[in-house]
N, C-alpha and C. Protein backbone atom coordinates (compact mmCIF):
# COMPACT_ATOMS: atom_id res chain seq x y z
N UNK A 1 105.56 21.26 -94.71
CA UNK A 1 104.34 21.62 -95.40
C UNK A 1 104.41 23.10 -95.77
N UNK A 2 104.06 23.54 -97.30
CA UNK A 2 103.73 25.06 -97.23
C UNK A 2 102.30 25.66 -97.19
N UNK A 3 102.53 26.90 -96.94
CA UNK A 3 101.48 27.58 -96.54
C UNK A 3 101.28 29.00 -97.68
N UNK A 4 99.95 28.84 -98.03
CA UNK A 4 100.25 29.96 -99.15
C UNK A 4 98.46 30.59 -98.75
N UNK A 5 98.60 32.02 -98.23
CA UNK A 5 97.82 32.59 -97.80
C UNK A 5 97.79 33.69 -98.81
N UNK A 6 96.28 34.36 -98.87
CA UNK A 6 96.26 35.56 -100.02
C UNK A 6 94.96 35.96 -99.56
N UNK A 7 94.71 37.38 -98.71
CA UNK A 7 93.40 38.35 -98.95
C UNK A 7 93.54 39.26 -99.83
N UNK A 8 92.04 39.66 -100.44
CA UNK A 8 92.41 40.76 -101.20
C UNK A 8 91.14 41.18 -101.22
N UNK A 9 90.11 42.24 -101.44
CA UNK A 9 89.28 43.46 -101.03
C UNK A 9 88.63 42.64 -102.62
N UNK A 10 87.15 42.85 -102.46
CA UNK A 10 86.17 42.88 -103.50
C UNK A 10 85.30 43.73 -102.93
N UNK A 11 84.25 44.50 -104.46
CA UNK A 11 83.35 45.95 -104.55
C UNK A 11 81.97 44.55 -104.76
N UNK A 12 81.97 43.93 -103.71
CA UNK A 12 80.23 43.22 -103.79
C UNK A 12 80.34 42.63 -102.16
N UNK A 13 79.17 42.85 -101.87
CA UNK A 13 78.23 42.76 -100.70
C UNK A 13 78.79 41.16 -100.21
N UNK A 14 79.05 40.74 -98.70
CA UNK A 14 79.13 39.75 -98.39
C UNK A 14 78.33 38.98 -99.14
N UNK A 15 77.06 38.51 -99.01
CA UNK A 15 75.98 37.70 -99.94
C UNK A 15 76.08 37.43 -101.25
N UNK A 16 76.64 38.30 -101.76
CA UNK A 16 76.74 37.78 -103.27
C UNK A 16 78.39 37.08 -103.74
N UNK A 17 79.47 37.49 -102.22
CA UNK A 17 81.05 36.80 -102.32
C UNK A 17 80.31 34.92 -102.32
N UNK A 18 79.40 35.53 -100.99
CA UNK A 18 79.19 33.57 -100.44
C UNK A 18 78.47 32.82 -101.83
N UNK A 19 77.44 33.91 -102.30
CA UNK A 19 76.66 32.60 -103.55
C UNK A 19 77.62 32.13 -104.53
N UNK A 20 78.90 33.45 -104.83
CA UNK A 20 79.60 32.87 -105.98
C UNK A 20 80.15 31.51 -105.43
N UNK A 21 80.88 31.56 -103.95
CA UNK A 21 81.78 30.34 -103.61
C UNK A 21 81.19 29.05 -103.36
N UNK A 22 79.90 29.85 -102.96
CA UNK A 22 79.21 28.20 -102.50
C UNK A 22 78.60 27.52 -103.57
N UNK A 23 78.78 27.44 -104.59
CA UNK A 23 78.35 27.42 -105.77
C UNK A 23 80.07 26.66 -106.31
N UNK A 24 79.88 24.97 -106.33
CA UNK A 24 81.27 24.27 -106.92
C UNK A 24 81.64 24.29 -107.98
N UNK A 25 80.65 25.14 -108.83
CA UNK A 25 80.70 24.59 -110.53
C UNK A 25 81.63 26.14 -110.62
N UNK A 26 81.45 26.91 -110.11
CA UNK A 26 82.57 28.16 -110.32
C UNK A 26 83.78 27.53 -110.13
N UNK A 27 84.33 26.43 -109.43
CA UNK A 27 85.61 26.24 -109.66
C UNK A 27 85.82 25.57 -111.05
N UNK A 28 85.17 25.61 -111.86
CA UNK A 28 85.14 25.46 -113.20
C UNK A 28 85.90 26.85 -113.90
N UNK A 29 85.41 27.73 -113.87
CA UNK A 29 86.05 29.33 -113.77
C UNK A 29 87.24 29.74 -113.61
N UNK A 30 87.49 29.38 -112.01
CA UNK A 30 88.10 29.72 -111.20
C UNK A 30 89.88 28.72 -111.54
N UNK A 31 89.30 28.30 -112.61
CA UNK A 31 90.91 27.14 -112.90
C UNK A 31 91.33 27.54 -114.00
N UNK A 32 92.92 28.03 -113.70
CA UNK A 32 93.39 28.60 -115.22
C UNK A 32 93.35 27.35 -116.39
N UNK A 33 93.33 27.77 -117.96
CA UNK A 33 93.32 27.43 -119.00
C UNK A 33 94.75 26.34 -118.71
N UNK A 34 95.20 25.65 -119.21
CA UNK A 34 94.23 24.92 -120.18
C UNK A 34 93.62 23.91 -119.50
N UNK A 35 93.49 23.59 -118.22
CA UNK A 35 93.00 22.89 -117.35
C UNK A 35 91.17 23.00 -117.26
N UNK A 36 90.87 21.68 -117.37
CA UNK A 36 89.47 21.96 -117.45
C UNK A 36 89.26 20.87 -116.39
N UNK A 37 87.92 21.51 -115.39
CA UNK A 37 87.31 21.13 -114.35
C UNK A 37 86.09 20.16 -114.64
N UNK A 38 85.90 18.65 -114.65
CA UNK A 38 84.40 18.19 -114.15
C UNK A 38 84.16 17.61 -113.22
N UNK A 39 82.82 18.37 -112.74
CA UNK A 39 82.35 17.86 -111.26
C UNK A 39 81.76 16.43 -111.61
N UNK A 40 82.19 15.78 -110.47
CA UNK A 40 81.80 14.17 -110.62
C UNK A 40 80.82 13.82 -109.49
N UNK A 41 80.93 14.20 -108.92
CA UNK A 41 80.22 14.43 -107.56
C UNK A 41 79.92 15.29 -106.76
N UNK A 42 78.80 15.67 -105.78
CA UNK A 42 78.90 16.76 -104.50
C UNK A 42 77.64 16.28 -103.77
N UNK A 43 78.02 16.27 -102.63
CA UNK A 43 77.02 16.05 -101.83
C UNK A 43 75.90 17.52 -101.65
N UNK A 44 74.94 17.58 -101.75
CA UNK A 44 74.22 18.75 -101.59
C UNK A 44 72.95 18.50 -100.82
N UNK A 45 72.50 19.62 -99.85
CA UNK A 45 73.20 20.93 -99.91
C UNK A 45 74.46 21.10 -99.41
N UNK A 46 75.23 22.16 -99.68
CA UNK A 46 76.77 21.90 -98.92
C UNK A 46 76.48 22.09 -97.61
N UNK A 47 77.33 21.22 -97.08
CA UNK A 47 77.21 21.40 -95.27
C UNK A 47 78.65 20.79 -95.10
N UNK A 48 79.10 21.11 -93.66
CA UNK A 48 80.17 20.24 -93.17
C UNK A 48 80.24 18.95 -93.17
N UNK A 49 80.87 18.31 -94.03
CA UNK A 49 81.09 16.80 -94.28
C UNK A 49 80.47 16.48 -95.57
N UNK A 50 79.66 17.56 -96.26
CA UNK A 50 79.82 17.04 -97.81
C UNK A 50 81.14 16.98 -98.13
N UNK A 51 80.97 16.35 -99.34
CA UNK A 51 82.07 15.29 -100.07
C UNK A 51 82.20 16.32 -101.60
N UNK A 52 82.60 16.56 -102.48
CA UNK A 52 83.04 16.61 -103.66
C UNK A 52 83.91 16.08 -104.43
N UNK A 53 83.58 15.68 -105.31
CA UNK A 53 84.68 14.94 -106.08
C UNK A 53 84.91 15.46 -107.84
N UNK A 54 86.02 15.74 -108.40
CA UNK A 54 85.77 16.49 -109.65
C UNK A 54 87.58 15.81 -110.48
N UNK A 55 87.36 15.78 -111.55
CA UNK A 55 88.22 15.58 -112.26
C UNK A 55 88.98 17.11 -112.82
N UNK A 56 90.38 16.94 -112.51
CA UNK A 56 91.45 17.92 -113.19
C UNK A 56 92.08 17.93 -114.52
N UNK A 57 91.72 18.13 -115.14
CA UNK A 57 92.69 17.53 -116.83
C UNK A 57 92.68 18.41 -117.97
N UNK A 58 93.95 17.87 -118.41
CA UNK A 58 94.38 18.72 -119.69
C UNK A 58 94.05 17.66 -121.21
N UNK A 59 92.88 17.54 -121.54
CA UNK A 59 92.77 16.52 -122.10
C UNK A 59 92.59 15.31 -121.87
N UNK A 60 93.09 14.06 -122.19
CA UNK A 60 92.76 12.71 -121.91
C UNK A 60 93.83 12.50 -120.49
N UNK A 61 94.66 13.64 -120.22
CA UNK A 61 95.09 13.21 -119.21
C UNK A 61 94.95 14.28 -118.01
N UNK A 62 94.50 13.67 -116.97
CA UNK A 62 93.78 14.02 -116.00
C UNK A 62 94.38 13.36 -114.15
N UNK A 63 93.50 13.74 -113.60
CA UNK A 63 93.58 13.28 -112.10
C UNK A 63 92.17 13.65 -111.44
N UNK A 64 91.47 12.85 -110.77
CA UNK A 64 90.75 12.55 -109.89
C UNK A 64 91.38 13.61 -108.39
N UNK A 65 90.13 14.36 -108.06
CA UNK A 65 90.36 14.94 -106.41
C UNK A 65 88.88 14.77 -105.45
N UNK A 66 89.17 14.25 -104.37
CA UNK A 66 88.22 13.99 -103.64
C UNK A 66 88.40 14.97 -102.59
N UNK A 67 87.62 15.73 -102.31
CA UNK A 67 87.91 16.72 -100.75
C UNK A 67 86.25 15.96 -100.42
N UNK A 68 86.51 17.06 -98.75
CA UNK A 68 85.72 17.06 -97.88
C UNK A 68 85.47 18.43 -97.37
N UNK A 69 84.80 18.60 -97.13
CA UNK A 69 83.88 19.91 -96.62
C UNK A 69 84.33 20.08 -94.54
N UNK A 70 85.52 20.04 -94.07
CA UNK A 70 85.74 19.76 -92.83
C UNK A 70 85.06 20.76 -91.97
N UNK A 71 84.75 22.04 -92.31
CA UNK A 71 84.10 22.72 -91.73
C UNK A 71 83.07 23.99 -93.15
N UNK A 72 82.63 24.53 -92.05
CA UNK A 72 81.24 25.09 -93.17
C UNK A 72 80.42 26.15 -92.43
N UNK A 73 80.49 27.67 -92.67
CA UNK A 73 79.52 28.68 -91.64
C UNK A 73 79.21 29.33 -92.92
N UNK A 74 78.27 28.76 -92.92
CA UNK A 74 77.08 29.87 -94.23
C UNK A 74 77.13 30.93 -94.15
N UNK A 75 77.02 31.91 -95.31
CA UNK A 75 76.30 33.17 -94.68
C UNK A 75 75.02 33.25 -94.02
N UNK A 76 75.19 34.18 -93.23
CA UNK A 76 74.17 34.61 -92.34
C UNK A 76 73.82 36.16 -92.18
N UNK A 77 72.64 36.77 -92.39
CA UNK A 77 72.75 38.05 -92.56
C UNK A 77 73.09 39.26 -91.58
N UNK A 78 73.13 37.91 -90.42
CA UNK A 78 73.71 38.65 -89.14
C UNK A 78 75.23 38.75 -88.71
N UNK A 79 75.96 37.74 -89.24
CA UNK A 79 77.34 37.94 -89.49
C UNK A 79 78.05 38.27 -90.44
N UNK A 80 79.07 39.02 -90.38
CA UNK A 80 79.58 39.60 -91.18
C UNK A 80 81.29 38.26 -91.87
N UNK A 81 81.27 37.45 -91.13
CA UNK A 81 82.08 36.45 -92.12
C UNK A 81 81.68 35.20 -91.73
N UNK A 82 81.69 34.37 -93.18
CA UNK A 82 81.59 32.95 -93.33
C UNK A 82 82.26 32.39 -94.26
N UNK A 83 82.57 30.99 -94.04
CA UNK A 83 83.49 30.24 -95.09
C UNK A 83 83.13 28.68 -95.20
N UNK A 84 84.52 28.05 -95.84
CA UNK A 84 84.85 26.59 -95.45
C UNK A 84 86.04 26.33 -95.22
N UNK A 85 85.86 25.31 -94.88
CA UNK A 85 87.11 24.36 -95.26
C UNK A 85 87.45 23.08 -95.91
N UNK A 86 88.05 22.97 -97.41
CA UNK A 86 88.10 21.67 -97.97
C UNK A 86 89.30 21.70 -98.11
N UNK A 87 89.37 19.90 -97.74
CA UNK A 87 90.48 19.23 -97.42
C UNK A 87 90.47 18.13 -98.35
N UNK A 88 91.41 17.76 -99.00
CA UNK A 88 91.39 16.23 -99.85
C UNK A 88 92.01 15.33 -99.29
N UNK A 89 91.08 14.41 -99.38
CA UNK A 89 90.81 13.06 -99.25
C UNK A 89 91.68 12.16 -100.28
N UNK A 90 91.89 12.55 -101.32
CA UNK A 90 92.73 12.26 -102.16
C UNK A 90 92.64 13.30 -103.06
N UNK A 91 94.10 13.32 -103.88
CA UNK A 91 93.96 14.42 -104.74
C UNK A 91 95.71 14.34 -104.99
N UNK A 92 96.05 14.94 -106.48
CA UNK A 92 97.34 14.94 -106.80
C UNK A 92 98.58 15.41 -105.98
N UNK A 93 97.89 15.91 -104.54
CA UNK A 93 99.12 16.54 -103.79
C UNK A 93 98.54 15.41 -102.50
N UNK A 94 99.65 15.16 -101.79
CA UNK A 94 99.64 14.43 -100.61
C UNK A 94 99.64 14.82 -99.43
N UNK A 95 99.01 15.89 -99.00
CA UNK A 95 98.46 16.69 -98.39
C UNK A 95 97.80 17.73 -99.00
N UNK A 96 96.48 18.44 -98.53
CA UNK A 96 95.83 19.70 -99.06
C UNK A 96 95.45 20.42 -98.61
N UNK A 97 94.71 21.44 -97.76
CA UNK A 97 93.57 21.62 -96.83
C UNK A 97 93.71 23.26 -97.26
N UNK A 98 92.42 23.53 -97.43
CA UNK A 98 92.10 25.12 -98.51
C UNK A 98 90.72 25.63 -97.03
N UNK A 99 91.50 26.78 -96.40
CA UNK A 99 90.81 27.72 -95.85
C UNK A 99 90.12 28.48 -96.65
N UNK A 100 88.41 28.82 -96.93
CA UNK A 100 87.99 30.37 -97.29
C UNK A 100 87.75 31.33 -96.26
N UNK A 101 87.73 32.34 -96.26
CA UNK A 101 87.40 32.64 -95.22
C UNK A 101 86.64 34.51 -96.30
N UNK A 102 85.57 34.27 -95.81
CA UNK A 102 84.94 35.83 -96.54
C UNK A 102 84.38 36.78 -95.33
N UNK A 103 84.61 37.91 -95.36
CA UNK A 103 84.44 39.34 -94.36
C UNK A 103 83.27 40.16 -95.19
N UNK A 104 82.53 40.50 -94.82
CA UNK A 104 81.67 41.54 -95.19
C UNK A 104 82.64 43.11 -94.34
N UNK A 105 82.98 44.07 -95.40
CA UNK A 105 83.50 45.38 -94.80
C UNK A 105 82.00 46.39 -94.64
N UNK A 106 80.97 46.41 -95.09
CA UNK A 106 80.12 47.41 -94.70
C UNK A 106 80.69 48.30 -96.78
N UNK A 107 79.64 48.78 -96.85
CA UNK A 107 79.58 49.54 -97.96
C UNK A 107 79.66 48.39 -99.38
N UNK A 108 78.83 47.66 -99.52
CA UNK A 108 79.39 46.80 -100.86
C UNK A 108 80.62 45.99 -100.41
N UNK A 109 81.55 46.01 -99.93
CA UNK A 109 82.45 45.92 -99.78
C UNK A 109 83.25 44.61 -98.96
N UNK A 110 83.85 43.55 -99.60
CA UNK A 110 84.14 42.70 -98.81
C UNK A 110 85.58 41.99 -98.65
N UNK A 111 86.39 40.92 -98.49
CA UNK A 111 87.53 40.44 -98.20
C UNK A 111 87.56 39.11 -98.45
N UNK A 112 88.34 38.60 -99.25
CA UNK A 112 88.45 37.19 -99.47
C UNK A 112 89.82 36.46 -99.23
N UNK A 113 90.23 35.46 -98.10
CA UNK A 113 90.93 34.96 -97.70
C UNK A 113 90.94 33.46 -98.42
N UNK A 114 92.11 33.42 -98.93
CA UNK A 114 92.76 32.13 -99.28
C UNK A 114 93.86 31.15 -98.92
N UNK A 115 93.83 30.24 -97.50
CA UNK A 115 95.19 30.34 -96.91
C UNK A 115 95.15 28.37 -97.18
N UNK A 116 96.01 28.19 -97.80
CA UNK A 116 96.25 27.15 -98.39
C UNK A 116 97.51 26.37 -97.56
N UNK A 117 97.00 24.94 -97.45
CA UNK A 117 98.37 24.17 -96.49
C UNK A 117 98.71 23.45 -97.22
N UNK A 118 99.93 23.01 -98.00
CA UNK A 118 100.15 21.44 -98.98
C UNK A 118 100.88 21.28 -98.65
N UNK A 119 101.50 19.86 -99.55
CA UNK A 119 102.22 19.28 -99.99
C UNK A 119 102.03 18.30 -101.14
N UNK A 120 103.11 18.24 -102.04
CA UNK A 120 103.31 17.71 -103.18
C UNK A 120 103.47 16.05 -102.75
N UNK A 121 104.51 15.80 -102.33
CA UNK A 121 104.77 14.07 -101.61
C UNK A 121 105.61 14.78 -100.39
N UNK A 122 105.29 13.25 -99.72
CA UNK A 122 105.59 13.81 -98.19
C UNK A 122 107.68 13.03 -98.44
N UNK A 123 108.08 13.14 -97.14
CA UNK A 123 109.56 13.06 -97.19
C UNK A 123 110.37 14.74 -97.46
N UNK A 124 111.69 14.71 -97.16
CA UNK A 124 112.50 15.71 -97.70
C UNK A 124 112.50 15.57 -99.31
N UNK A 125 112.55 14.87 -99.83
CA UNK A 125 112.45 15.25 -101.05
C UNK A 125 111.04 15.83 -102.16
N UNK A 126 110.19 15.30 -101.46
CA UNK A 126 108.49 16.08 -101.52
C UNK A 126 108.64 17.66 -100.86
N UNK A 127 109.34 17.76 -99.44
CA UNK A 127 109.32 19.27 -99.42
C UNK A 127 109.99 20.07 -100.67
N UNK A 128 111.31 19.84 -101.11
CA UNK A 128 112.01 20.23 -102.08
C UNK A 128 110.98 20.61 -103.49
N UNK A 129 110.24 19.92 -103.94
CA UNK A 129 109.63 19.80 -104.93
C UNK A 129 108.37 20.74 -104.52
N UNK A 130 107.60 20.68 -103.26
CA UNK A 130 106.36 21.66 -102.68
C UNK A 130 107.05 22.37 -102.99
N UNK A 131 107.89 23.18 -102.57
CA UNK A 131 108.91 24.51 -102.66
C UNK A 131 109.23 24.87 -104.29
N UNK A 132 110.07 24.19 -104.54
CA UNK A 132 110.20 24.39 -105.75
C UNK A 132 109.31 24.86 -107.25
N UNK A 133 108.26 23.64 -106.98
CA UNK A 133 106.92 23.68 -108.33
C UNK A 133 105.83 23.73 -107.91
N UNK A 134 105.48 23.06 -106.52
CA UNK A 134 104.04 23.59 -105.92
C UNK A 134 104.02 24.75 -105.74
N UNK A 135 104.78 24.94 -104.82
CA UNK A 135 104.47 26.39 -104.19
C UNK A 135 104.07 27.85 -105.36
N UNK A 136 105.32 27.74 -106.42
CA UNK A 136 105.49 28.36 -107.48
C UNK A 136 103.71 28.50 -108.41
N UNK A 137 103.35 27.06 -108.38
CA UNK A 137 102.00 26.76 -109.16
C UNK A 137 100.84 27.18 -108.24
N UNK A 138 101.10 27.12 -107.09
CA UNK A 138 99.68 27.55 -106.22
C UNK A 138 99.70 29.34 -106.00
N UNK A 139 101.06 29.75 -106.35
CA UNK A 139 101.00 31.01 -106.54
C UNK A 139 99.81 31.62 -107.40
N UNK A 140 100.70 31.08 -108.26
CA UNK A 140 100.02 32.03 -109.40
C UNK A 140 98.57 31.39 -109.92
N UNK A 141 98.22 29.92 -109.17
CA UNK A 141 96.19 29.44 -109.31
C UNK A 141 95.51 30.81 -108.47
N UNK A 142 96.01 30.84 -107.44
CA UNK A 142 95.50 32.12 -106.50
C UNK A 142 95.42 33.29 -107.38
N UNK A 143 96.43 33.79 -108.02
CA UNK A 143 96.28 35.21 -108.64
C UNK A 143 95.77 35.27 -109.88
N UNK A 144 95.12 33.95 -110.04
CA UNK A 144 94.51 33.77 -111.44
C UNK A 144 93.34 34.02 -110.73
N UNK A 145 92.99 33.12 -109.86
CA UNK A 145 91.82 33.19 -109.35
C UNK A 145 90.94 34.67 -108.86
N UNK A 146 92.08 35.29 -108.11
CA UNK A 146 91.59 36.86 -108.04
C UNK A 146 91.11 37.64 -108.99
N UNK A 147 92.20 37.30 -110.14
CA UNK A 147 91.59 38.18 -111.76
C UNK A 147 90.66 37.37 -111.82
N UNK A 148 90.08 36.58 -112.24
CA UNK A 148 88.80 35.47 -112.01
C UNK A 148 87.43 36.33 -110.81
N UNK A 149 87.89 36.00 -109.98
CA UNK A 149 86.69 36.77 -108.85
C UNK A 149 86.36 38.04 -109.06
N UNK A 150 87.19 39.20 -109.34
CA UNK A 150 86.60 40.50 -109.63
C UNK A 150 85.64 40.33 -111.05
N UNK A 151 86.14 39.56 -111.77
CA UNK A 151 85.14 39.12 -113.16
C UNK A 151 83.89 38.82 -112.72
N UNK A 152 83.72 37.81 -112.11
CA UNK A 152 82.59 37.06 -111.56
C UNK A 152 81.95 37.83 -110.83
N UNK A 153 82.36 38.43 -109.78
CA UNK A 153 81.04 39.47 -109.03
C UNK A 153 81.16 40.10 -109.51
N UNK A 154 81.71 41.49 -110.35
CA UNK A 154 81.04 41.98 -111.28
C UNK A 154 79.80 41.82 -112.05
N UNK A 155 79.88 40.16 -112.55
CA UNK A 155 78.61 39.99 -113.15
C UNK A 155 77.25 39.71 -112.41
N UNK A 156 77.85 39.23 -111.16
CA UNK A 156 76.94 38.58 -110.37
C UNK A 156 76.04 39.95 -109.72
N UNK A 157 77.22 40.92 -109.71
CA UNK A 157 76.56 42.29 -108.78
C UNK A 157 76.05 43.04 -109.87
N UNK A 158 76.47 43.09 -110.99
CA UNK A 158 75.01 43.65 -111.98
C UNK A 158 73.94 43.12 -112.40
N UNK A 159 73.81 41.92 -112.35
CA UNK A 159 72.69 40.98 -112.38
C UNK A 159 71.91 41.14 -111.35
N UNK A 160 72.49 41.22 -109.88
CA UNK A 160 71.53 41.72 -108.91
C UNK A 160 70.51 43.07 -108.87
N UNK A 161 71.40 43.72 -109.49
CA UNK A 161 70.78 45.27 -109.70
C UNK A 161 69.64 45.05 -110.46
């Protein structure tokens, strides 16, 4: 299985990291071009053991992903980190499970953890291929996603003002 982990520092207040994430329709956003996101489902409000379900596709051709919400610590204005954890239930890789994990630093200032477990198909020849084109592709969703997140709270943190 690989493991593809990524923190990196954002200029907005714990509270406004959690509304962007907890909020599923940003992974609409959050997915490079030309891939377009629809939500098909979500159990709400989010809690541990909601369900989501959303279609991946480049046009008429697509894939179905079902995660689960395996764990879930809201923000709270008394702690300084909260996250989730979604795991698919089904979904184009045969294994998945996506750690968030968000830090409030004090001053505006916060930390966003992305530590990702897959696999593409299971067997030695599924690792070969995780390695090869997953790994390679979950790279660079992550560093899309970062240029993505400084966009987004930006807007979100002048809108607050």
């Amino acid at each position: 299985m690989a493991r593809f982990t990524h923190t990196f520092r954002v200029r907005a207040p714990l509270s406004i990291v959690w509304q962007m994430h907890e909020d599923p329709s940003a992974l609409k956003e959050l997915t490079p071009p030309p891939v377009q996101v629809t939500i098909l489902h979500l159990d709400e409000p989010l809690r541990q053991g909601s369900e989501l379900s959303f279609r991946l596709g480049v046009g008429p051709i697509g894939a179905v992903w079902h995660a689960v919400y395996d764990e879930f610590t809201p923000y709270n204005q008394e702690l300084q980190e909260c996250g989730f954890v979604d795991r698919a239930i089904s979904s184009p890789f045969h294994l998945w499970t996506h750690r968030h994990t968000f830090r409030g630093l004090g001053d505006n200032t916060s930390t966003i953890t992305d530590d990702a477990r897959f696999e593409l198909l299971g067997g030695k020849v599924g690792s070969l291929l995780t390695w090869l084109v997953g790994y390679p592709a979950i790279a660079f969703l992550f560093l899309f996603r970062r240029a993505k997140t400084y966009r987004m709270l930006a807007r979100l943190t002048s809108a607050s003002h």
